[in-house]
Protein backbone atom coordinates (compact mmCIF):
# COMPACT_ATOMS: atom_id res chain seq x y z
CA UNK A 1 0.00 0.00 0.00
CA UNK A 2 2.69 2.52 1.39
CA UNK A 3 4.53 2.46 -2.77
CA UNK A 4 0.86 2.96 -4.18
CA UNK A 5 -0.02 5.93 -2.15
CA UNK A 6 2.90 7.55 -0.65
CA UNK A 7 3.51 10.11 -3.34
CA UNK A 8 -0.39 11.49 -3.31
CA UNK A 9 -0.56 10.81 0.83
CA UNK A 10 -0.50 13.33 3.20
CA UNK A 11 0.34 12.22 6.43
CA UNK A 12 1.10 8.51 7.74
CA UNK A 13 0.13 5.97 5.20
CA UNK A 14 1.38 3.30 7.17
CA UNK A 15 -1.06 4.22 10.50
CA UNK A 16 -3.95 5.17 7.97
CA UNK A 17 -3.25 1.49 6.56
CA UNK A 18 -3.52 0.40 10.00
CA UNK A 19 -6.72 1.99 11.07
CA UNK A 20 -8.18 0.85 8.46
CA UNK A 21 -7.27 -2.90 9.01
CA UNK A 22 -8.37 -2.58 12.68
CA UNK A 23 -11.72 -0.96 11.39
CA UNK A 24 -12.50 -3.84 9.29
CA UNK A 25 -11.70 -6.30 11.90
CA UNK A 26 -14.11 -5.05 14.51
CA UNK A 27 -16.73 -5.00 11.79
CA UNK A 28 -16.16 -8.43 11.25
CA UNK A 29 -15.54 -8.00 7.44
CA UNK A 30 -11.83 -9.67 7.47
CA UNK A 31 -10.61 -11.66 10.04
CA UNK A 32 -6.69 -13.06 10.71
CA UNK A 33 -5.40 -16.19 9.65
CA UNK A 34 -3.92 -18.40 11.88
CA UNK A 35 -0.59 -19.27 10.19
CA UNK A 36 2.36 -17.07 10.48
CA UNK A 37 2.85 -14.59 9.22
CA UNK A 38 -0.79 -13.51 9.76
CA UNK A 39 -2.68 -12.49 6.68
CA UNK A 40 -6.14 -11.61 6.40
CA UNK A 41 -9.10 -12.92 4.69
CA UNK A 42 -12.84 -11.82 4.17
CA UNK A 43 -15.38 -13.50 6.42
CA UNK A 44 -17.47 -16.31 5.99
CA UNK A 45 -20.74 -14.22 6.29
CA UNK A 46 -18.73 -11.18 3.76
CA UNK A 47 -18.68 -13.07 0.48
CA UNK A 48 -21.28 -12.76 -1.81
């Protein structure tokens, strides 16, 4: 994400990317694998 935005970002992309993650989490629209490293994946109930 950070190479994609970085040039038309203002502030911390990183952090934003972050938030964001953490946002979609407690919504319950991704949730973490449990292999390491931990990746993400839509939930069960999220796919169409």
């Amino acid at each position: 994400m950070y190479a994609r935005v970085k040039d038309d970002f203002e502030g911390g992309v990183q952090w934003y990317g972050e938030t964001v993650k953490l946002d979609l989490e407690a919504r319950k629209l991704i949730e973490r694998t449990k292999n390491k490293p931990v990746k993400y994946k839509l939930t069960v109930s999220n796919i169409s």
